[in-house]
PDB file of N, CA and C in Angstrom:
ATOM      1  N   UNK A   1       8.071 -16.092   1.785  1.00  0.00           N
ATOM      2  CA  UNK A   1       8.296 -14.855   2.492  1.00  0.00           C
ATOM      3  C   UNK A   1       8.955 -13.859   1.551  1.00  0.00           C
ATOM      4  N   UNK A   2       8.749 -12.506   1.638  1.00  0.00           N
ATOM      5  CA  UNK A   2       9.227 -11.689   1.076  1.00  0.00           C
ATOM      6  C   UNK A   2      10.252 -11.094   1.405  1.00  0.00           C
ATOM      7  N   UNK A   3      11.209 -10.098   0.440  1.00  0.00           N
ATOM      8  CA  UNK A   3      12.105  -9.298   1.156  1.00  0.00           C
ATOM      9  C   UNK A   3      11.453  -8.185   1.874  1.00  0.00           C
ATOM     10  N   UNK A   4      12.547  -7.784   2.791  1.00  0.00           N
ATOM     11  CA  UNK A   4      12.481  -6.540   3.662  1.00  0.00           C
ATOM     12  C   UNK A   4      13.036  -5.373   2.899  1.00  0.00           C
ATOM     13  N   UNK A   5      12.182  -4.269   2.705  1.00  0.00           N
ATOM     14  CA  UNK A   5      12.444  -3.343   1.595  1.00  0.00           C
ATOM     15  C   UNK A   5      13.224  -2.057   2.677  1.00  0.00           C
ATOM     16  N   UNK A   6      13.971  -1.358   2.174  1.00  0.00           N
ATOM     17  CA  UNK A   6      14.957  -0.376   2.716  1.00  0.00           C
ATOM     18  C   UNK A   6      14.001   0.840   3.043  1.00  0.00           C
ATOM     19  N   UNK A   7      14.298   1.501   3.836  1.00  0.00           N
ATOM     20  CA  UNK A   7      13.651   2.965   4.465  1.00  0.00           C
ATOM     21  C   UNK A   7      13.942   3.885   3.015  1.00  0.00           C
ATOM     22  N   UNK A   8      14.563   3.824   2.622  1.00  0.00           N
ATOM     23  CA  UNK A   8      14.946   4.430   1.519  1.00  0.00           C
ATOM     24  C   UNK A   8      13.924   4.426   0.406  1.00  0.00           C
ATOM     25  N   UNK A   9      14.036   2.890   0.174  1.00  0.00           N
ATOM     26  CA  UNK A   9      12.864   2.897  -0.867  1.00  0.00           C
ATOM     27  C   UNK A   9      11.323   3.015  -0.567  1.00  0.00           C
ATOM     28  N   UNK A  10      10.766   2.950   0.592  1.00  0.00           N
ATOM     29  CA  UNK A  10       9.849   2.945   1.160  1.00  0.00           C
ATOM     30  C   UNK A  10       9.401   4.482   1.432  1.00  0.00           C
ATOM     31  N   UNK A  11      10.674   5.112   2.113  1.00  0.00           N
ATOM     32  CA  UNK A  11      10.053   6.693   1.688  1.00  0.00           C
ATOM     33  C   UNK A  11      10.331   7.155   1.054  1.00  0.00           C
ATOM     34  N   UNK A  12      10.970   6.812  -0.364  1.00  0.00           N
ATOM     35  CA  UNK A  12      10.806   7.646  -2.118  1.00  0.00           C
ATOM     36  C   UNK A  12       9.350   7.173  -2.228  1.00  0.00           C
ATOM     37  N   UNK A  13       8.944   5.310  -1.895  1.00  0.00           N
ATOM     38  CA  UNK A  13       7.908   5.566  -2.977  1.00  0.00           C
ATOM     39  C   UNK A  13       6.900   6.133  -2.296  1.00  0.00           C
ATOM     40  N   UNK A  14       6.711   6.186  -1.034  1.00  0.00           N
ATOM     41  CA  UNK A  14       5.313   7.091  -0.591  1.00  0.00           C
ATOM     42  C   UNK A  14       5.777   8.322  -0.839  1.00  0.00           C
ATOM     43  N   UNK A  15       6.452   9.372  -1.135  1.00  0.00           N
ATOM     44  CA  UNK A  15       6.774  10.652  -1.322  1.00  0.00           C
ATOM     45  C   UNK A  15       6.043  10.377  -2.930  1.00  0.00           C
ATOM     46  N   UNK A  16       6.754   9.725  -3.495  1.00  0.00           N
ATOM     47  CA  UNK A  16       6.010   9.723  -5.180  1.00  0.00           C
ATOM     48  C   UNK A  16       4.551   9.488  -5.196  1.00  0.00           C
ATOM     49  N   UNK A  17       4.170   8.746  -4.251  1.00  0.00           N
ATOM     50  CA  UNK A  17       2.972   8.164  -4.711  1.00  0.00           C
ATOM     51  C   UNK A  17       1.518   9.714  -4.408  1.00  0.00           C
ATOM     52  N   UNK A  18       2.561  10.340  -3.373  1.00  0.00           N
ATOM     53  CA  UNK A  18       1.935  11.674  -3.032  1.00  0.00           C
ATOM     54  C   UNK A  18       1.436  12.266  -3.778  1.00  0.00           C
ATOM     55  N   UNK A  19       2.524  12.685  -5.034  1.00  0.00           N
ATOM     56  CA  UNK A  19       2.631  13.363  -6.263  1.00  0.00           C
ATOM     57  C   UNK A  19       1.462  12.973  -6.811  1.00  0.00           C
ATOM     58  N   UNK A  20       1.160  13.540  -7.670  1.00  0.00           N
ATOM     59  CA  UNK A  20       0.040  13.655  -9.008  1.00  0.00           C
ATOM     60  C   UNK A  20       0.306  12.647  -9.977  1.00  0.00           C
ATOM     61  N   UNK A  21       1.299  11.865 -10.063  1.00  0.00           N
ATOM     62  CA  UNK A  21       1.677  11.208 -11.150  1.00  0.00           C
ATOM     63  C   UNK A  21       0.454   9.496 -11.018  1.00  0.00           C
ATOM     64  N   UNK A  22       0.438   9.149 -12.057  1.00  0.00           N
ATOM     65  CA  UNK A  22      -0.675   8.254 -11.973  1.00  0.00           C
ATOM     66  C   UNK A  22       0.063   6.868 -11.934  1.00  0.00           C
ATOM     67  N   UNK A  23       0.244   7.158 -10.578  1.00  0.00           N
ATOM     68  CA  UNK A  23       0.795   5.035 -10.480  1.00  0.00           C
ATOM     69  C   UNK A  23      -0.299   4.238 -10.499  1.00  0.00           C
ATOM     70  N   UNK A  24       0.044   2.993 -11.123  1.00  0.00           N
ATOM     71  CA  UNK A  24      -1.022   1.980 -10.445  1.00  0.00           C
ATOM     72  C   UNK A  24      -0.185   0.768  -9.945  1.00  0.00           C
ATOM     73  N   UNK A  25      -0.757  -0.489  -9.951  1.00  0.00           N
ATOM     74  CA  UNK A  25      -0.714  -1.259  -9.594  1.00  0.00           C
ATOM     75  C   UNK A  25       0.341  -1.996 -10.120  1.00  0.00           C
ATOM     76  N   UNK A  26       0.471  -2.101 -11.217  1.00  0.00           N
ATOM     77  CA  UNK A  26       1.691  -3.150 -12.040  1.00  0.00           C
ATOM     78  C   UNK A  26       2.890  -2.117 -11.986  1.00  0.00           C
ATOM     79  N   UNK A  27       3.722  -3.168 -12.195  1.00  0.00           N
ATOM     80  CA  UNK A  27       5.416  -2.874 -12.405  1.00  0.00           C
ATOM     81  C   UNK A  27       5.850  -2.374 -12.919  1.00  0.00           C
ATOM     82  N   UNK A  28       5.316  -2.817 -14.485  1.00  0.00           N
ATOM     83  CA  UNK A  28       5.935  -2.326 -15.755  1.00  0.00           C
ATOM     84  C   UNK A  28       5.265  -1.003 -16.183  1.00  0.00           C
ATOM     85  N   UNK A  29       3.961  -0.469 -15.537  1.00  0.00           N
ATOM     86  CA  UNK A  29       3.686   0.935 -16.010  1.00  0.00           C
ATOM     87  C   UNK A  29       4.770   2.056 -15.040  1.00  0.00           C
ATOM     88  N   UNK A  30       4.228   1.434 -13.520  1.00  0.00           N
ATOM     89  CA  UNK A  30       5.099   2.326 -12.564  1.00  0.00           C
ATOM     90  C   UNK A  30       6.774   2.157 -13.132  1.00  0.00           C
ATOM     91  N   UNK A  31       7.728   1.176 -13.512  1.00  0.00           N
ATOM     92  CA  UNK A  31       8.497   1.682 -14.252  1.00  0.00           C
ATOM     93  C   UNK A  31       9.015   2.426 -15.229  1.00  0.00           C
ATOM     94  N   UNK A  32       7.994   2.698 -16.161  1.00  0.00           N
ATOM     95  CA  UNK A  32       8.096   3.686 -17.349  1.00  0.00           C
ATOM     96  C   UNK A  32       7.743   5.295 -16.688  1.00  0.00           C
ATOM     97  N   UNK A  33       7.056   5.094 -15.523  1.00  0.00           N
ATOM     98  CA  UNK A  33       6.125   6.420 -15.352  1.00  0.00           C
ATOM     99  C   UNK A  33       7.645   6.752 -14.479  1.00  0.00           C
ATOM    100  N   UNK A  34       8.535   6.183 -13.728  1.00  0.00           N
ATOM    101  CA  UNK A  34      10.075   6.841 -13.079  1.00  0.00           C
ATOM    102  C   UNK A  34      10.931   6.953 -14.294  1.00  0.00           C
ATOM    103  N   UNK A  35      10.738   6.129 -15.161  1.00  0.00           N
ATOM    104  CA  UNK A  35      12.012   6.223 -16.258  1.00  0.00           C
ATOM    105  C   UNK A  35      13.618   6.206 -15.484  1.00  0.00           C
ATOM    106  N   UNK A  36      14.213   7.310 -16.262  1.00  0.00           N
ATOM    107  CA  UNK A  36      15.453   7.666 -16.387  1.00  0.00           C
ATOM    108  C   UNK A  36      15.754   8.572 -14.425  1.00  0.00           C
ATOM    109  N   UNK A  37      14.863   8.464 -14.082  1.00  0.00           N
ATOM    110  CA  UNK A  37      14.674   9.982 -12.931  1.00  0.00           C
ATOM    111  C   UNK A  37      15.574   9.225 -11.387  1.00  0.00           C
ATOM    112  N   UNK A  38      15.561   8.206 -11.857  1.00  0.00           N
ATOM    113  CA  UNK A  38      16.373   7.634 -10.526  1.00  0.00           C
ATOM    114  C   UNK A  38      17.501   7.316 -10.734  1.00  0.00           C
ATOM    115  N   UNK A  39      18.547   7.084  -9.806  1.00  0.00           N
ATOM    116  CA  UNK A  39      20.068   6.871  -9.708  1.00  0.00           C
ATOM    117  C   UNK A  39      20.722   5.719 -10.308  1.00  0.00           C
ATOM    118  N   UNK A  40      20.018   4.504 -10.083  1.00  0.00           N
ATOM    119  CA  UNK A  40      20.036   3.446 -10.438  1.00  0.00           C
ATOM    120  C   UNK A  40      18.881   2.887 -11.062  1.00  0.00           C
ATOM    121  N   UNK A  41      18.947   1.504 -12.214  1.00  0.00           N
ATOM    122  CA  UNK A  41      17.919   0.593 -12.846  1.00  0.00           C
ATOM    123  C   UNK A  41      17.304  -0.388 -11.166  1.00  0.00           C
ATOM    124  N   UNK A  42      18.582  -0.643 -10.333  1.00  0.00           N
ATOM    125  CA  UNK A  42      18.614  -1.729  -9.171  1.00  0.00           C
ATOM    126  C   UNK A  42      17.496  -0.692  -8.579  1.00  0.00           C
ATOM    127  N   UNK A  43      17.593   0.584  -8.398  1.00  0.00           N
ATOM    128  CA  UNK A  43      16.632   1.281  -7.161  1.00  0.00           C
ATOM    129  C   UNK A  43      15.414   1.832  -7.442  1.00  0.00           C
ATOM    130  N   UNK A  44      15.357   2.001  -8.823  1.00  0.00           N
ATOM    131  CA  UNK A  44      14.185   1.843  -9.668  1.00  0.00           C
ATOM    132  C   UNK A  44      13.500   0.759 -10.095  1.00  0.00           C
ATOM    133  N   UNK A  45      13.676  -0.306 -10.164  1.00  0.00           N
ATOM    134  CA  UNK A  45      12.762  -1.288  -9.974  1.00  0.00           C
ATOM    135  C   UNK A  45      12.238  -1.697  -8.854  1.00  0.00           C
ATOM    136  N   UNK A  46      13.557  -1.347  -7.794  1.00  0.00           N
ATOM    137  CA  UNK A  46      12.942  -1.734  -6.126  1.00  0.00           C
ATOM    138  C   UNK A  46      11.986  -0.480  -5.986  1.00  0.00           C
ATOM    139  N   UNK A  47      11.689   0.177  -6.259  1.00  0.00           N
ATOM    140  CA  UNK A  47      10.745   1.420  -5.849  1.00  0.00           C
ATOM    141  C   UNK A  47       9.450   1.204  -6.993  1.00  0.00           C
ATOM    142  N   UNK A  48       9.642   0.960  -7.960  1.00  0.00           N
ATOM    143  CA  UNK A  48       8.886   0.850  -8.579  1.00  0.00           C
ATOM    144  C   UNK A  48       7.824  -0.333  -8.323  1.00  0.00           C
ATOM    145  N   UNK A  49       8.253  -1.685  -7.978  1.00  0.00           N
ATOM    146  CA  UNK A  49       7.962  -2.690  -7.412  1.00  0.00           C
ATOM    147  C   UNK A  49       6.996  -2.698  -6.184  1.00  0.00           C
ATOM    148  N   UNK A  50       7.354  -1.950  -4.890  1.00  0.00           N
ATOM    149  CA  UNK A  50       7.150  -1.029  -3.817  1.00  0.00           C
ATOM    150  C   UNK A  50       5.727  -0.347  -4.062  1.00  0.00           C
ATOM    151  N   UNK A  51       6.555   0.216  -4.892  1.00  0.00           N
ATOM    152  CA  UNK A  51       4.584   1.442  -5.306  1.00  0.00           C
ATOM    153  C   UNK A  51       3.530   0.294  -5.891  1.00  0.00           C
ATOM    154  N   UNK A  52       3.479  -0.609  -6.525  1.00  0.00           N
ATOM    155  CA  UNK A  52       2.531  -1.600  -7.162  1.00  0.00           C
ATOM    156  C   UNK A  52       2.249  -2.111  -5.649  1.00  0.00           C
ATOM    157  N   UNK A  53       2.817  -2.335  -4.808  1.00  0.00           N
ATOM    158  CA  UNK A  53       2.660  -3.313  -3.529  1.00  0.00           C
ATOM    159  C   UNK A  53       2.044  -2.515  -3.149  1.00  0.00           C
ATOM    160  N   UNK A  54       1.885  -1.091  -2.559  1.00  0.00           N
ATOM    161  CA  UNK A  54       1.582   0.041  -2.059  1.00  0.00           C
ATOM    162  C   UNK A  54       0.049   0.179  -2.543  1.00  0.00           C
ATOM    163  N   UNK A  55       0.229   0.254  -3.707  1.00  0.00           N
ATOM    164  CA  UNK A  55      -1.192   0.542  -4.363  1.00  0.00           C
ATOM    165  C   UNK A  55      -2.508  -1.044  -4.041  1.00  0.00           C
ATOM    166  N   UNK A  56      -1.596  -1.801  -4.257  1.00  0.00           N
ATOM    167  CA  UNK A  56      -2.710  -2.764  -3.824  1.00  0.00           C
ATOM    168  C   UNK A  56      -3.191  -2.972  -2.584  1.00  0.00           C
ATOM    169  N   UNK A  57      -1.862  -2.550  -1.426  1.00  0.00           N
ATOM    170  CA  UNK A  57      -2.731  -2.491   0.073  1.00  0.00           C
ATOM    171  C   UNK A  57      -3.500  -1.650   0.203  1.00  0.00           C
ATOM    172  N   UNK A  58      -3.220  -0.044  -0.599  1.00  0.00           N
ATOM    173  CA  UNK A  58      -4.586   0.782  -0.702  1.00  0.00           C
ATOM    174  C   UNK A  58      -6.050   0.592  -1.296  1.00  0.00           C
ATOM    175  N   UNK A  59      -5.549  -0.301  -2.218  1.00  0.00           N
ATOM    176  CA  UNK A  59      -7.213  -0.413  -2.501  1.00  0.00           C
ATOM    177  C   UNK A  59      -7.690  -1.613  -1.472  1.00  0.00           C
ATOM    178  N   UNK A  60      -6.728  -2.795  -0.988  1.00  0.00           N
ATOM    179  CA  UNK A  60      -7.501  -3.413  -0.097  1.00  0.00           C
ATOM    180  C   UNK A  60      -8.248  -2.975   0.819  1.00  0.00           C
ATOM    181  N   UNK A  61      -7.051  -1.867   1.875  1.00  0.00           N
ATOM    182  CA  UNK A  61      -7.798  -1.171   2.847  1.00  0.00           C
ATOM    183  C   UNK A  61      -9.249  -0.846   2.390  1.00  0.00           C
ATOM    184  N   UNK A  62      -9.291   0.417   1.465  1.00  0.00           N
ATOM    185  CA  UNK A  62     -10.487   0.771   0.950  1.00  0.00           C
ATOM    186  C   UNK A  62     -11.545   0.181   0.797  1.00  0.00           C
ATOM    187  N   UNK A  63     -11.327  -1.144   0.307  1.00  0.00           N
ATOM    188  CA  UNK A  63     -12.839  -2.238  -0.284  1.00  0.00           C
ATOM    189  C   UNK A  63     -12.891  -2.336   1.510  1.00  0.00           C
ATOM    190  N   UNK A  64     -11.991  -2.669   2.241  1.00  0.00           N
ATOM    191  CA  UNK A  64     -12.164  -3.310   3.858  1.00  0.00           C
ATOM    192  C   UNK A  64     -12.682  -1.930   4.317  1.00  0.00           C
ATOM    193  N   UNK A  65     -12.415  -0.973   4.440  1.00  0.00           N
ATOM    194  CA  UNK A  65     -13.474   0.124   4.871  1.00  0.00           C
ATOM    195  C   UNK A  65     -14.725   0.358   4.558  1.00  0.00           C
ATOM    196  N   UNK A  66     -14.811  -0.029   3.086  1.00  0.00           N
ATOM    197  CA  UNK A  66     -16.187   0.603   2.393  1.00  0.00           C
ATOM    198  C   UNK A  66     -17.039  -0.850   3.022  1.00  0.00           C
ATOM    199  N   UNK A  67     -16.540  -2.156   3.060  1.00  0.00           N
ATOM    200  CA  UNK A  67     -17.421  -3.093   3.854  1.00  0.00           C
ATOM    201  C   UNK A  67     -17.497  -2.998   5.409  1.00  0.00           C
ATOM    202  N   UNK A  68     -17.045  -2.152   5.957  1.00  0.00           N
ATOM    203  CA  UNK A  68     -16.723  -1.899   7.190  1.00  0.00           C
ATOM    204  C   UNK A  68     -17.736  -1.012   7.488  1.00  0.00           C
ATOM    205  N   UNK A  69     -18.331  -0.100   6.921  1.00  0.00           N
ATOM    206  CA  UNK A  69     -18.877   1.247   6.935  1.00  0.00           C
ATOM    207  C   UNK A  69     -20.861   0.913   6.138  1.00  0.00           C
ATOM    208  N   UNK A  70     -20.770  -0.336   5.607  1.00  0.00           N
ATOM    209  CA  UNK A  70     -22.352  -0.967   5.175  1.00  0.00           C
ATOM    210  C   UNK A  70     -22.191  -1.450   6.227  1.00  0.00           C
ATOM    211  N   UNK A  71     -21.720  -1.918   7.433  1.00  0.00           N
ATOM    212  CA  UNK A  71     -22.482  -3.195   8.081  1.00  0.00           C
ATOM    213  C   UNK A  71     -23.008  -2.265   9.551  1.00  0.00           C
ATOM    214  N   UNK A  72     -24.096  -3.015   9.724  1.00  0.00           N
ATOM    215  CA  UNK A  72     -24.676  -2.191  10.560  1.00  0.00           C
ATOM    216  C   UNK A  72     -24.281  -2.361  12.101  1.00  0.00           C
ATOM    217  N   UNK A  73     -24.184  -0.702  12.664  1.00  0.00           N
ATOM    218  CA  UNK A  73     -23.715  -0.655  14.150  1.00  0.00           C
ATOM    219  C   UNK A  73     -23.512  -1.538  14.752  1.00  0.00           C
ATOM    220  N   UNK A  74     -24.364  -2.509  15.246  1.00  0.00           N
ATOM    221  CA  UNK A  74     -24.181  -3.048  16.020  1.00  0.00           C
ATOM    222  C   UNK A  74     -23.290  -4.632  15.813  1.00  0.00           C
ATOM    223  N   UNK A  75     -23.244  -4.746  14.382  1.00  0.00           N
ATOM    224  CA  UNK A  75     -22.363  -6.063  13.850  1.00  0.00           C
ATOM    225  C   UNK A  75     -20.511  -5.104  14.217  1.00  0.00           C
ATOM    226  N   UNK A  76     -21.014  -3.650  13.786  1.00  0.00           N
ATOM    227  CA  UNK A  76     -19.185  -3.286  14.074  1.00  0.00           C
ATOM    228  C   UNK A  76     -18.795  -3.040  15.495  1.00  0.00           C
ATOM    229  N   UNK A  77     -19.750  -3.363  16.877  1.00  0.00           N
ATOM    230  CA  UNK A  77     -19.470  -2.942  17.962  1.00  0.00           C
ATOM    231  C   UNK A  77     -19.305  -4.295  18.287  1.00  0.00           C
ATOM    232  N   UNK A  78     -19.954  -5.321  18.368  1.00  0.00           N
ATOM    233  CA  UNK A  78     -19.325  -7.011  18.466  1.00  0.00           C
ATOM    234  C   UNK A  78     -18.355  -6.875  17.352  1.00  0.00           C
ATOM    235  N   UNK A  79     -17.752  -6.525  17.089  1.00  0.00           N
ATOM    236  CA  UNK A  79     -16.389  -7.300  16.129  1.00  0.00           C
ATOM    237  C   UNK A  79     -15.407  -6.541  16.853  1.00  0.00           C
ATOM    238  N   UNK A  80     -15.534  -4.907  17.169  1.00  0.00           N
ATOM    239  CA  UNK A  80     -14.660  -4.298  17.778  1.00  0.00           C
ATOM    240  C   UNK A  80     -14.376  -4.979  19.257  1.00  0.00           C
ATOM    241  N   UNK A  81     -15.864  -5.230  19.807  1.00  0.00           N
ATOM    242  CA  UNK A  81     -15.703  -6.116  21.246  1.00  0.00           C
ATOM    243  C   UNK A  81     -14.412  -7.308  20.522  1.00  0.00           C
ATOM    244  N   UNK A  82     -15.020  -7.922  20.066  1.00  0.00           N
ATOM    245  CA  UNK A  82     -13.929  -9.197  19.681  1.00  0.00           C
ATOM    246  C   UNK A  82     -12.278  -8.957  20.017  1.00  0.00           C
ATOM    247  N   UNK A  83     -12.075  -7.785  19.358  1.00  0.00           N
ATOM    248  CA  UNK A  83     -11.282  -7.900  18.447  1.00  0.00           C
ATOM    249  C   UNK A  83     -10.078  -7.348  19.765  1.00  0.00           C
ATOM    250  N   UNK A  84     -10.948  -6.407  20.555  1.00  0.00           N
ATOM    251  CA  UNK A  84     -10.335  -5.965  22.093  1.00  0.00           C
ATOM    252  C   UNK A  84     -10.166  -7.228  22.864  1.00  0.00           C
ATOM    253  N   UNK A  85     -11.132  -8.398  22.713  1.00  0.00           N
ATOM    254  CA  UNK A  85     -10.953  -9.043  23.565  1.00  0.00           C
ATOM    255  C   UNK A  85      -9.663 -10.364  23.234  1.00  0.00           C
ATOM    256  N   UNK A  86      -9.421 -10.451  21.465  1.00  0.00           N
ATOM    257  CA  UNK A  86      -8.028 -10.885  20.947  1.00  0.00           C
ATOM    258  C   UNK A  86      -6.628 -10.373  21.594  1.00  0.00           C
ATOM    259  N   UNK A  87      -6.826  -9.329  21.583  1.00  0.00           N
ATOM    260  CA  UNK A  87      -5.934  -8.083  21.847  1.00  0.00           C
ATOM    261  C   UNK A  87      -5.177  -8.035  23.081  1.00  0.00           C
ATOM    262  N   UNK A  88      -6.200  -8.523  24.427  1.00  0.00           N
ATOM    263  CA  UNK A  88      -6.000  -8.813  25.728  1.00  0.00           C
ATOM    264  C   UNK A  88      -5.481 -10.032  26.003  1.00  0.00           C
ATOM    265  N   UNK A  89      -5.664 -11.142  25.254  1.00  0.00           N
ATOM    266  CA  UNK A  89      -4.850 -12.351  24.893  1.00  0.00           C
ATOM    267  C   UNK A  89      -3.384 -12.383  25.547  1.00  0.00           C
TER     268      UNK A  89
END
């Protein structure tokens, strides 16, 4: 299990990730790309850390949309049925 990350760090790093600046996925780039710009090394790695996590649920979503969006109508109206009928559980 993982830690529970602070509101704090959670909305610096989506505010950054907003920005133009080119995060990706790993640690050690998104650390160099904050540098010196944060208060602490402790709150800069937790944010930095954060945005790599961030970036990889975005591209998951994405690949899960873009396969979401080939399959044809009627395979996404039985899964949505399904998925209502989990739901009601």
């Amino acid at each position: 299990m993982g830690r529970i990350k602070s509101t704090l760090v959670k909305r610096t790093s989506k505010k950054l990730v907003q920005t133009d600046l080119l995060f990706g996925e790993e640690f050690e780039g998104n650390k160099k790309i904050l540098g010196n710009t944060m208060p602490s090394k402790k709150l800069r790695n937790r944010i930095a850390g954060y945005i790599g996590h961030f970036k990889k649920m975005e591209k998951r979503h994405a690949e899960r949309d873009a396969k979401k969006a080939a399959m044809p109508k009627h395979v996404q109206d039985n899964q949505e049925q399904e998925q209502e009928q989990y739901m009601q559980r």
